[in-house]
N, C-alpha and C. Protein backbone atom coordinates (compact mmCIF):
# COMPACT_ATOMS: atom_id res chain seq x y z
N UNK A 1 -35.47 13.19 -39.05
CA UNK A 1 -35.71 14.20 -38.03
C UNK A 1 -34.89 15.44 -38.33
N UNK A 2 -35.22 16.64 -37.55
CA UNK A 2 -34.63 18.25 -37.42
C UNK A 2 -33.42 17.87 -37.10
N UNK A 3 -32.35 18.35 -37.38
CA UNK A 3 -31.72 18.37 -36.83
C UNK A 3 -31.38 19.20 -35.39
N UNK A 4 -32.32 20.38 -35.17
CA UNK A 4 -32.61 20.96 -33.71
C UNK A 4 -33.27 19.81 -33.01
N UNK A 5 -34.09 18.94 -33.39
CA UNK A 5 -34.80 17.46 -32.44
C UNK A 5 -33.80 16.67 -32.41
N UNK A 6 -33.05 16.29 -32.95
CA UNK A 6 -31.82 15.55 -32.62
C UNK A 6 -30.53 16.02 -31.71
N UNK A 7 -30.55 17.57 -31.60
CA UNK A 7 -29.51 18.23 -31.07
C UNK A 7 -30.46 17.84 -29.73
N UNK A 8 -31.53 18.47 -29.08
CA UNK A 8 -32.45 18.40 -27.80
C UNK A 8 -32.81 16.91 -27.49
N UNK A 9 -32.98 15.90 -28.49
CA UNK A 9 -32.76 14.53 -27.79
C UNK A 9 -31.39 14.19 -27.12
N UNK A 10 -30.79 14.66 -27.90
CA UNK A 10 -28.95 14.52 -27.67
C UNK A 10 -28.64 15.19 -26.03
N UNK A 11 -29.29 16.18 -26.27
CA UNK A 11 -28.52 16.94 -24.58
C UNK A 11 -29.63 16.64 -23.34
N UNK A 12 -31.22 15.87 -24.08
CA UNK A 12 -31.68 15.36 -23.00
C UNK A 12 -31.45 13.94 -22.39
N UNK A 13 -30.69 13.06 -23.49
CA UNK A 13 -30.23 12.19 -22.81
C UNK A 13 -29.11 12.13 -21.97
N UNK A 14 -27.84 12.57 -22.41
CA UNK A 14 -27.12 13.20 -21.55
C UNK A 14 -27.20 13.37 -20.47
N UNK A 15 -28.16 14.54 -20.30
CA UNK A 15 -28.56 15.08 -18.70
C UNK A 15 -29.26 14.07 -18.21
N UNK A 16 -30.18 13.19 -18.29
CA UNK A 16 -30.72 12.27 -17.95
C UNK A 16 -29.38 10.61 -17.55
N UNK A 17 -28.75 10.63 -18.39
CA UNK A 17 -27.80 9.93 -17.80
C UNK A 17 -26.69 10.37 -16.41
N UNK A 18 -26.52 11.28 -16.88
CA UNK A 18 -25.48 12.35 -15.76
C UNK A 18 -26.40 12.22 -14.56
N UNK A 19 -27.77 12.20 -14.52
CA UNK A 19 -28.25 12.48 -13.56
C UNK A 19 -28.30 11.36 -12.72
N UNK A 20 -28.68 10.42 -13.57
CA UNK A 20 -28.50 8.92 -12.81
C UNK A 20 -27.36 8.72 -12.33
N UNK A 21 -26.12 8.61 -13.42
CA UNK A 21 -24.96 8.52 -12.43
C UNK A 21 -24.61 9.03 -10.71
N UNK A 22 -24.91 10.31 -11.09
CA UNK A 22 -25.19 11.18 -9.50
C UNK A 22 -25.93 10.69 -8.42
N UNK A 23 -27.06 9.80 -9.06
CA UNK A 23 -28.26 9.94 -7.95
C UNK A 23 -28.04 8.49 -7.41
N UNK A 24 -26.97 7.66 -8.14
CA UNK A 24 -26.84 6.31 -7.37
C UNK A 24 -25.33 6.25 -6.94
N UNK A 25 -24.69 7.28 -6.85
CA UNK A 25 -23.73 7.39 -6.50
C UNK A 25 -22.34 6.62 -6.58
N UNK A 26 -22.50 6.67 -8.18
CA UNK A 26 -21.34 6.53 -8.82
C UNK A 26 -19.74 7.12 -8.57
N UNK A 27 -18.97 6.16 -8.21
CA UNK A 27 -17.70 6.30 -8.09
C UNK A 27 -17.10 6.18 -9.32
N UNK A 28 -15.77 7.04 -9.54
CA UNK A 28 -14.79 7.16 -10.92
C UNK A 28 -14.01 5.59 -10.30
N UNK A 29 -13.16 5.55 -11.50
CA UNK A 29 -12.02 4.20 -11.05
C UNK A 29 -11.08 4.68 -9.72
N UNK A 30 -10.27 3.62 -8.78
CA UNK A 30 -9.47 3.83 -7.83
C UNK A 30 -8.37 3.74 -8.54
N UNK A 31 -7.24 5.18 -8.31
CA UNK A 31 -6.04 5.20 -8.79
C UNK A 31 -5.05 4.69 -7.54
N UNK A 32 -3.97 4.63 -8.08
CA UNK A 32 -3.11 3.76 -6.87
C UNK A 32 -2.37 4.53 -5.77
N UNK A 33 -2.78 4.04 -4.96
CA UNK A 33 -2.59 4.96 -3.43
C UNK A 33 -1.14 4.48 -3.29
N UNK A 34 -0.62 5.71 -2.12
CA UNK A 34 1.18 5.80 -1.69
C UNK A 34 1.23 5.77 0.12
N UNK A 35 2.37 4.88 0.31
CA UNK A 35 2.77 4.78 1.77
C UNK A 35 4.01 5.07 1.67
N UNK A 36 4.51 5.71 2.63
CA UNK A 36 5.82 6.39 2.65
C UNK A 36 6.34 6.18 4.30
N UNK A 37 6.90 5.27 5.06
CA UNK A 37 7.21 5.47 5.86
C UNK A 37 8.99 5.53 6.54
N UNK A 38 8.94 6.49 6.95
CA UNK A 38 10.54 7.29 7.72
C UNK A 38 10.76 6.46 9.08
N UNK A 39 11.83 6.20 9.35
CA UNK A 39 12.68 5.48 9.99
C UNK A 39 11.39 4.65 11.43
N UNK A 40 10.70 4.08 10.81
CA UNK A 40 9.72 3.33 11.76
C UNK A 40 10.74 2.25 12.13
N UNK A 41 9.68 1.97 13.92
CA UNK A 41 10.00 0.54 14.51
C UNK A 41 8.58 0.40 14.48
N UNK A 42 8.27 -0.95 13.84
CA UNK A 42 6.80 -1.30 13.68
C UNK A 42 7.00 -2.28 13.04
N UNK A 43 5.89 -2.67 12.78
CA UNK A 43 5.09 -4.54 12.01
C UNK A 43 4.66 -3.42 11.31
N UNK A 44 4.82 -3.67 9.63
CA UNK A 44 4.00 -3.26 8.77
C UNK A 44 3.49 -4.64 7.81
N UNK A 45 2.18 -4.59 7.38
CA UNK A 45 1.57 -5.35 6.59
C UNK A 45 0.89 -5.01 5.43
N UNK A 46 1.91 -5.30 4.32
CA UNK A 46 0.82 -4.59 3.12
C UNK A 46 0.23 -5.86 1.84
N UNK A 47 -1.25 -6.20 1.83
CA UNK A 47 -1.33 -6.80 0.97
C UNK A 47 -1.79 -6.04 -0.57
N UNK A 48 -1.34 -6.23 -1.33
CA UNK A 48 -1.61 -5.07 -2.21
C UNK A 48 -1.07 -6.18 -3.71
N UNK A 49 -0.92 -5.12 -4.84
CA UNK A 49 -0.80 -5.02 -6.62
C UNK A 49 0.04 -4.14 -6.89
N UNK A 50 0.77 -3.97 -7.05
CA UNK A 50 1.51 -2.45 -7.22
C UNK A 50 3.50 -2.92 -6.96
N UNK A 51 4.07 -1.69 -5.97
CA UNK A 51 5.57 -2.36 -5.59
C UNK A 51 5.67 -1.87 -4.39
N UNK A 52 7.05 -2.05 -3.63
CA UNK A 52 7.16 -1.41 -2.45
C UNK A 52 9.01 -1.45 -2.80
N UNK A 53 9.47 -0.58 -2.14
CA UNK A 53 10.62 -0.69 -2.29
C UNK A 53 11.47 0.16 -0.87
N UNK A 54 12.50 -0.32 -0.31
CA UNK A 54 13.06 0.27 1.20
C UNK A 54 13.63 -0.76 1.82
N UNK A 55 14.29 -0.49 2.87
CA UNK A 55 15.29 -1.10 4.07
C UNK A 55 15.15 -0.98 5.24
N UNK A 56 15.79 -1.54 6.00
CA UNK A 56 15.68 -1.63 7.28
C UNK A 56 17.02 -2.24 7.79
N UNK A 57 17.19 -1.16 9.14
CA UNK A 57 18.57 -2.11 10.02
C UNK A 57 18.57 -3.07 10.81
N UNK A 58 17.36 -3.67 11.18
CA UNK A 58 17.52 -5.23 11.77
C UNK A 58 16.33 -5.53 11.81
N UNK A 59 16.00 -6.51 11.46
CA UNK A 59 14.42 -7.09 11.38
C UNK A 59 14.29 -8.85 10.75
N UNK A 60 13.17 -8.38 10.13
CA UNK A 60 12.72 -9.75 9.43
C UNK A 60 11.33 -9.04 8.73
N UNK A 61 11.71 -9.44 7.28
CA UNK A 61 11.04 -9.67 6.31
C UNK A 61 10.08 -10.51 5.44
N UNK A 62 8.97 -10.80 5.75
CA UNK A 62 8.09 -12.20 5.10
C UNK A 62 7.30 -11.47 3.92
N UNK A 63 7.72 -12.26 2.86
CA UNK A 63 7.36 -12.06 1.27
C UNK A 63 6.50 -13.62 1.26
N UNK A 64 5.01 -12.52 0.74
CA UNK A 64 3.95 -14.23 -0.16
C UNK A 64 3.45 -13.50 -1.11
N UNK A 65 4.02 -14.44 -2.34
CA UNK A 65 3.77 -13.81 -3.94
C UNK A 65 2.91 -14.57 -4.32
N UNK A 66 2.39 -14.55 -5.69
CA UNK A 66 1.34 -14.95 -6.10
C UNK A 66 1.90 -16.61 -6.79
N UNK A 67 0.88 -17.51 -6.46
CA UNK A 67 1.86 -18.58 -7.47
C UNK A 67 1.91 -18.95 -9.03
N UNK A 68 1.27 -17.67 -9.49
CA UNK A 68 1.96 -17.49 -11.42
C UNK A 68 3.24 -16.71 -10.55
N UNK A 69 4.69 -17.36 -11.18
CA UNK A 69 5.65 -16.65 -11.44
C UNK A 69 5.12 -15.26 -12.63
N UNK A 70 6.09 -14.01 -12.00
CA UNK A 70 6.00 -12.77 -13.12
C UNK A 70 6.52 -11.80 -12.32
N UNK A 71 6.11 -11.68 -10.72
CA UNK A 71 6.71 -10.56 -9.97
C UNK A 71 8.06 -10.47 -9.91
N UNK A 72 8.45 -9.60 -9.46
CA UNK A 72 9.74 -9.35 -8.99
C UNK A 72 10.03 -9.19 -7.24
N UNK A 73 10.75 -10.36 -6.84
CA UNK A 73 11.47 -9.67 -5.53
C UNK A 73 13.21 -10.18 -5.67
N UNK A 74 13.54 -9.37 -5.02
CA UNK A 74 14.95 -8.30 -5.06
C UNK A 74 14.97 -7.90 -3.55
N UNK A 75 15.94 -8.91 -3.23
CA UNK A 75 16.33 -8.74 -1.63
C UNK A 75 17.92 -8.80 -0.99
N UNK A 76 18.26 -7.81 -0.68
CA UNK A 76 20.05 -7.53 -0.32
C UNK A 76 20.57 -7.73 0.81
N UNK A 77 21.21 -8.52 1.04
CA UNK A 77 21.75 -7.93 2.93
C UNK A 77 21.05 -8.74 3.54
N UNK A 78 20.12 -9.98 3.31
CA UNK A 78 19.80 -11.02 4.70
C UNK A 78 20.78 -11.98 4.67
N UNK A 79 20.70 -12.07 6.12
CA UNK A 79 21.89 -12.90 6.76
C UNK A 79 20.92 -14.44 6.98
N UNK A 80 19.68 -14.87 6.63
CA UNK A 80 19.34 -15.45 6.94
C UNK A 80 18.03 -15.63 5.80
N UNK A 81 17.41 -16.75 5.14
CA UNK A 81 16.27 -16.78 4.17
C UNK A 81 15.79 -18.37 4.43
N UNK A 82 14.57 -18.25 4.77
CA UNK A 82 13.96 -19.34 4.85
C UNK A 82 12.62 -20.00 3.97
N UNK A 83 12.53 -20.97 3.40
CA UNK A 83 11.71 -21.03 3.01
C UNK A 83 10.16 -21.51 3.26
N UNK A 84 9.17 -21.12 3.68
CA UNK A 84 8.45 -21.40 4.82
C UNK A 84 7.49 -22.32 3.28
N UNK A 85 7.18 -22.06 2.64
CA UNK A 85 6.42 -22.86 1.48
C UNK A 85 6.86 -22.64 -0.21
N UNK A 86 6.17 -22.54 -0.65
CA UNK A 86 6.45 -22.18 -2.24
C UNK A 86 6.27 -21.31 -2.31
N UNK A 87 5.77 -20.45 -1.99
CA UNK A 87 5.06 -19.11 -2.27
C UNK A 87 6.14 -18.33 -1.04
N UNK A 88 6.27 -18.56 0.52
CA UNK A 88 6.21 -17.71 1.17
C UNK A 88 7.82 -18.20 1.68
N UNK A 89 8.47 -16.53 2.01
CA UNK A 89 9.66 -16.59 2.14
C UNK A 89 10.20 -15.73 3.08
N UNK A 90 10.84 -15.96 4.28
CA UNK A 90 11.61 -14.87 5.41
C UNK A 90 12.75 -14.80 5.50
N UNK A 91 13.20 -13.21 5.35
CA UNK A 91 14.33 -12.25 5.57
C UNK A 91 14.77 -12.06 6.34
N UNK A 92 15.38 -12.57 7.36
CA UNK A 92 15.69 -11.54 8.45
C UNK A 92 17.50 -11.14 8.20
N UNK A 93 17.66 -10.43 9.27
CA UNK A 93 19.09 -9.48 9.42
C UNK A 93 19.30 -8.29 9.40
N UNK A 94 20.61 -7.74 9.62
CA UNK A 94 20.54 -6.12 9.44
C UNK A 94 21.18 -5.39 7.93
N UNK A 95 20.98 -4.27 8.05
CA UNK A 95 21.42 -3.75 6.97
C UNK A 95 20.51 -4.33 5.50
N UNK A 96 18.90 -5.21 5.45
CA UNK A 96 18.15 -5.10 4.68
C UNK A 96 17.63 -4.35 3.70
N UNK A 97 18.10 -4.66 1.96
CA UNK A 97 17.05 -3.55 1.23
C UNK A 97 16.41 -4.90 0.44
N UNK A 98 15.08 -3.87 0.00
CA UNK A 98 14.39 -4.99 -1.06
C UNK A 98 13.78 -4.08 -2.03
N UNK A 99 12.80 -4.68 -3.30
CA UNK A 99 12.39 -4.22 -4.01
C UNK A 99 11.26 -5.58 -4.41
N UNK A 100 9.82 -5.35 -4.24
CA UNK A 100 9.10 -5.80 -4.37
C UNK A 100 7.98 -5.76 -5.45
N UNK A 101 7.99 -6.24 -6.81
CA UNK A 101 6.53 -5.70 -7.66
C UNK A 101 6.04 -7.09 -7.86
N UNK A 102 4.62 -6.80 -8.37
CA UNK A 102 4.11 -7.67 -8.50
C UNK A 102 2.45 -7.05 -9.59
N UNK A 103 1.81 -7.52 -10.73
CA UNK A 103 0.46 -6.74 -11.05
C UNK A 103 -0.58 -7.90 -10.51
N UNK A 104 -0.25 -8.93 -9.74
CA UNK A 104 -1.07 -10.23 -8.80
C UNK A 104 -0.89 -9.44 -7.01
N UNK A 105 -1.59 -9.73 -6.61
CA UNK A 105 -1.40 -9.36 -5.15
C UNK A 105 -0.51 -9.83 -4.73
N UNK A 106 0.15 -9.35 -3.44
CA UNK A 106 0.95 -10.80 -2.99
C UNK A 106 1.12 -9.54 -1.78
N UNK A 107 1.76 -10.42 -0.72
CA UNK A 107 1.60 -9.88 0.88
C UNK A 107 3.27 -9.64 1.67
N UNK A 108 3.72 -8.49 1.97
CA UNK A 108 4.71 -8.43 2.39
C UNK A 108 4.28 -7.82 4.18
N UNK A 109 5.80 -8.51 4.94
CA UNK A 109 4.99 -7.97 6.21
C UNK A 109 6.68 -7.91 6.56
N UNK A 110 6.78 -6.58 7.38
CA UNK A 110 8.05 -6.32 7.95
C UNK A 110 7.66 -5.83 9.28
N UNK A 111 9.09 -6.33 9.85
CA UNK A 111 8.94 -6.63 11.02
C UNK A 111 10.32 -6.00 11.40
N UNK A 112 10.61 -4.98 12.02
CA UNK A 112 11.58 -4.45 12.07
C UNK A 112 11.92 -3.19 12.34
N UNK A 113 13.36 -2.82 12.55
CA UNK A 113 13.51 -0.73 12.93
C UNK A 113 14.44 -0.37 12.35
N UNK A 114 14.15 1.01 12.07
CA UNK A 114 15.03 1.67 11.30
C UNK A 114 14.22 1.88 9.89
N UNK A 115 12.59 1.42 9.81
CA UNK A 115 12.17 1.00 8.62
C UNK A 115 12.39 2.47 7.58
N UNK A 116 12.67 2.20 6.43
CA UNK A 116 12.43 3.33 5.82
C UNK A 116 11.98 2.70 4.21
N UNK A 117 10.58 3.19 4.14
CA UNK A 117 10.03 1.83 2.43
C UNK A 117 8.79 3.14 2.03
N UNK A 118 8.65 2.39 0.66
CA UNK A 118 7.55 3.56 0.25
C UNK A 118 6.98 2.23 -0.84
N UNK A 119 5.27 2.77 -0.81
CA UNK A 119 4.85 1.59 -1.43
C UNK A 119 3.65 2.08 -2.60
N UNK A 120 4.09 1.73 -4.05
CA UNK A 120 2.57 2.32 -4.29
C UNK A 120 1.83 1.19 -5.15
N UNK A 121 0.35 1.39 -5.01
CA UNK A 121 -0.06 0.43 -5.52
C UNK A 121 -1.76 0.19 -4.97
N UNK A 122 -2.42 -0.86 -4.97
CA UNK A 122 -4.06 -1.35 -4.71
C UNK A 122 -3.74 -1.89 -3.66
N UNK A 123 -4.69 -1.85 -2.84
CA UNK A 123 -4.61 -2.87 -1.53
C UNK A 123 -4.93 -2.18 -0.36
N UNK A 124 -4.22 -3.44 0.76
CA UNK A 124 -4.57 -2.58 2.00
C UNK A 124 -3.71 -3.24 3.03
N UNK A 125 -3.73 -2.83 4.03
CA UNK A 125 -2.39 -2.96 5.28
C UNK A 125 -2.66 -2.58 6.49
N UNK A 126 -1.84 -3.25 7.67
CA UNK A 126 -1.73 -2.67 8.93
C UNK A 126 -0.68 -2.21 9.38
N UNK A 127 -0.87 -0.99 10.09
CA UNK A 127 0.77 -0.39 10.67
C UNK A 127 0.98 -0.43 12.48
N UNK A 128 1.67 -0.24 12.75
CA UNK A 128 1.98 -1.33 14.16
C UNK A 128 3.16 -1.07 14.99
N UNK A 129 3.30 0.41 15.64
CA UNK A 129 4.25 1.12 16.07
C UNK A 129 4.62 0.42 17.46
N UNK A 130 5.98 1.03 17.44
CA UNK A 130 6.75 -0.14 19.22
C UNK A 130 6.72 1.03 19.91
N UNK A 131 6.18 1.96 19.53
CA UNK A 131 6.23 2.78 20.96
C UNK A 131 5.38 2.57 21.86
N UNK A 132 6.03 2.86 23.17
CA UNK A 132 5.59 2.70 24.01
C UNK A 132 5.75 3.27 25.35
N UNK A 133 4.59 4.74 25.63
CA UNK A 133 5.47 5.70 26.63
C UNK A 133 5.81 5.36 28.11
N UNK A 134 5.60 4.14 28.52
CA UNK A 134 5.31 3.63 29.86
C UNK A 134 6.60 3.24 29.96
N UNK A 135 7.44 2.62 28.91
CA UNK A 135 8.55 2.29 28.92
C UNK A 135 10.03 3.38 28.34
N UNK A 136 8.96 4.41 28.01
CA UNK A 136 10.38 5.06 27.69
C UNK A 136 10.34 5.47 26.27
N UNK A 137 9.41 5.10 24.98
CA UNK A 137 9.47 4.63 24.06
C UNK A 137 8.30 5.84 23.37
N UNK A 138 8.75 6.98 22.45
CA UNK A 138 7.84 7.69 22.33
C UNK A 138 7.88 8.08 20.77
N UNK A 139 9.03 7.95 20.20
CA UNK A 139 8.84 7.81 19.05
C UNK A 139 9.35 6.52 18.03
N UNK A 140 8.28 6.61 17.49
CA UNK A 140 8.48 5.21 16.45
C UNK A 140 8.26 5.33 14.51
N UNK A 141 8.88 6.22 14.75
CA UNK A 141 9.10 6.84 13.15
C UNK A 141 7.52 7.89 12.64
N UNK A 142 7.45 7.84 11.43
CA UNK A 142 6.16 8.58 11.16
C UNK A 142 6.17 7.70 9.62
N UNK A 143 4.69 8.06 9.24
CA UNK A 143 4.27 7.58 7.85
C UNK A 143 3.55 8.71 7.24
N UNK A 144 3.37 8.51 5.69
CA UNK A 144 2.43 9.31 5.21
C UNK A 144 1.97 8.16 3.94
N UNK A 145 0.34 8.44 3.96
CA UNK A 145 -0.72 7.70 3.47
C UNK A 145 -0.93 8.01 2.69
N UNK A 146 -1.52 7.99 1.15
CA UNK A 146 -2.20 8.36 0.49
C UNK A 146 -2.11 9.83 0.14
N UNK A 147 -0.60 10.34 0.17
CA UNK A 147 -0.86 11.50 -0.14
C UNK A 147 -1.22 12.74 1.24
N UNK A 148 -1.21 12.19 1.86
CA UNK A 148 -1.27 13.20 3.35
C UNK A 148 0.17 13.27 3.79
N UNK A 149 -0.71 14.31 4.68
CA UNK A 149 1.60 14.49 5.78
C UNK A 149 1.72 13.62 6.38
N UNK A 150 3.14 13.44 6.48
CA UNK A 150 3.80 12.65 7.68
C UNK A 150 3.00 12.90 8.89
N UNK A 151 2.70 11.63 9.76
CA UNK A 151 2.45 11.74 11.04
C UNK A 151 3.27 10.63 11.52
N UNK A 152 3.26 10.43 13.76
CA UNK A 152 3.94 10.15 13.93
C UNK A 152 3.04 8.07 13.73
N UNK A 153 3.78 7.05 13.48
CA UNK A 153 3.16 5.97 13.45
C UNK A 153 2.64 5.36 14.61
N UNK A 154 0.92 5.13 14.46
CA UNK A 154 0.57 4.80 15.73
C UNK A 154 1.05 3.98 16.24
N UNK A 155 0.80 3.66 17.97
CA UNK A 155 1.17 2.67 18.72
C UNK A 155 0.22 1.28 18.47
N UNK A 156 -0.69 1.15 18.13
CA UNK A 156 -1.36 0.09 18.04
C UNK A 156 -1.73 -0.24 16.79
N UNK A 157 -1.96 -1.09 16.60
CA UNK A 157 -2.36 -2.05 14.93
C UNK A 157 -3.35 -0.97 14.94
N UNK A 158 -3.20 -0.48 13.22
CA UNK A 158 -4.28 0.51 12.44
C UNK A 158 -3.99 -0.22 11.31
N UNK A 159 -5.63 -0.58 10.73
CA UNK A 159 -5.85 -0.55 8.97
C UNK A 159 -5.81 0.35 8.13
N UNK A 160 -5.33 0.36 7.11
CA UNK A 160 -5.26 1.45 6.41
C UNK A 160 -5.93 0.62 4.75
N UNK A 161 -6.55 1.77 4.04
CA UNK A 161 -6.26 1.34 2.54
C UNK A 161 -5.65 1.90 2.01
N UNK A 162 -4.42 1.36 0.71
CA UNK A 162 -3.78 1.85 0.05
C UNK A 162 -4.37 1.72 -1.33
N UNK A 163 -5.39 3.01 -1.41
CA UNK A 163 -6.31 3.52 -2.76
C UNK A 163 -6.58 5.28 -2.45
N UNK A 164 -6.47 5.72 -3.35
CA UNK A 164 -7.10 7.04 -3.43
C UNK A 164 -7.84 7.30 -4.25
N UNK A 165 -8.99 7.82 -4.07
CA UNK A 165 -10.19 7.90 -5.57
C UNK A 165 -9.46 8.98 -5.99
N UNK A 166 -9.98 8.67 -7.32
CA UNK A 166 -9.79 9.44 -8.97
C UNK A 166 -9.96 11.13 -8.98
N UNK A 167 -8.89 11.40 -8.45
CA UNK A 167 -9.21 13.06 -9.19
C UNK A 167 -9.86 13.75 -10.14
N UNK A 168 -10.83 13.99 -10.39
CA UNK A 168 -11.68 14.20 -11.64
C UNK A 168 -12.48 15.21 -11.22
C-alpha cells in the first residue's frame, strides 16, 4: 500500500476508536483519594488500600488487617489493647498516635476526640460527628475529602469515597 493509504487508515482508526471510547463512556484509572481530618469528635470508618496516619486524645481505636501478614500497624500511647480475633485489634486511651499501611484492604474505625489523621489511599468510609446543638455541642472538628476544603464534620453518619478520578 501508499503510504498516504496507510497514513488515512491510521488516523481513521484512531478516530474511530477515540470515538467509541467516548460514546460508552469510558473512565481513565482511579488515582488515590485524601482525607484530612482537624481536631474531630466523631466515629470515623475507613475501609480502604493505601495508609492513614494521626492521633487522638482519648478514644478507642479498632484495626482489621488483612490475614496475609505485609501491612504495617504502628500504634503509641494505648493504655489498653485487646485482642478481639486474629485479624482484629482495639486501642483505646489517651494521648494515641498510629500509623497504618497496608496494599490489601483492611478496616480502621476510630472512635474518639481530639481526632487529628490524614488518610490516603482506595476505598471508602463513614464520618460521624458528636455534635450536637440541642445539647450545647456545635462544633466537632472539620474534614477535607478528596482534595476539597475543610468543612465543618457532619453530625450524622455520611459515606464518603476515598477515590478521585484521573486528571487527564
Amino acid at each position: 500500500m501508499r503510504p498516504k493509504t496507510l497514513l488515512l487508515l491510521a488516523i481513521t482508526a484512531f478516530v474511530l476508536l477515540a470515538t467509541a471510547a467516548v460514546a460508552t463512556g469510558a473512565r481513565g484509572p482511579v488515582e488515590d483519594g485524601t482525607l484530612s481530618v482537624r481536631d474531630g469528635r466523631a466515629t470515623l470508618t475507613l475501609r480502604m488500600k493505601g495508609g492513614v496516619i494521626g492521633r487522638f486524645a482519648r478514644g478507642k481505636l479498632t484495626v482489621t488487617d488483612s490475614p496475609v501478614d505485609g501491612g504495617t500497624v504502628v500504634v503509641r500511647g494505648a493504655e489498653r489493647e485487646r485482642n478481639l480475633s486474629d485479624r482484629t485489634t482495639v486501642y483505646s486511651g489517651s494521648n494515641i498516635r498510629f500509623r497504618i499501611m497496608d496494599d490489601r484492604r483492611f478496616v480502621v474505625k476510630i472512635h474518639a476526640a481530639k481526632i487529628n489523621a490524614s488518610a490516603v489511599g482506595r476505598g471508602d468510609g463513614t464520618l460521624d460527628g458528636w455534635g450536637d446543638p440541642e445539647a450545647g455541642v456545635f462544633f466537632d472538628g472539620t474534614f477535607s475529602l478528596n482534595d476539597d476544603g475543610y468543612r465543618s464534620i457532619p453530625d450524622g453518619r455520611v459515606h464518603f469515597d476515598l477515590a478521585s478520578p484521573s486528571a487527564g
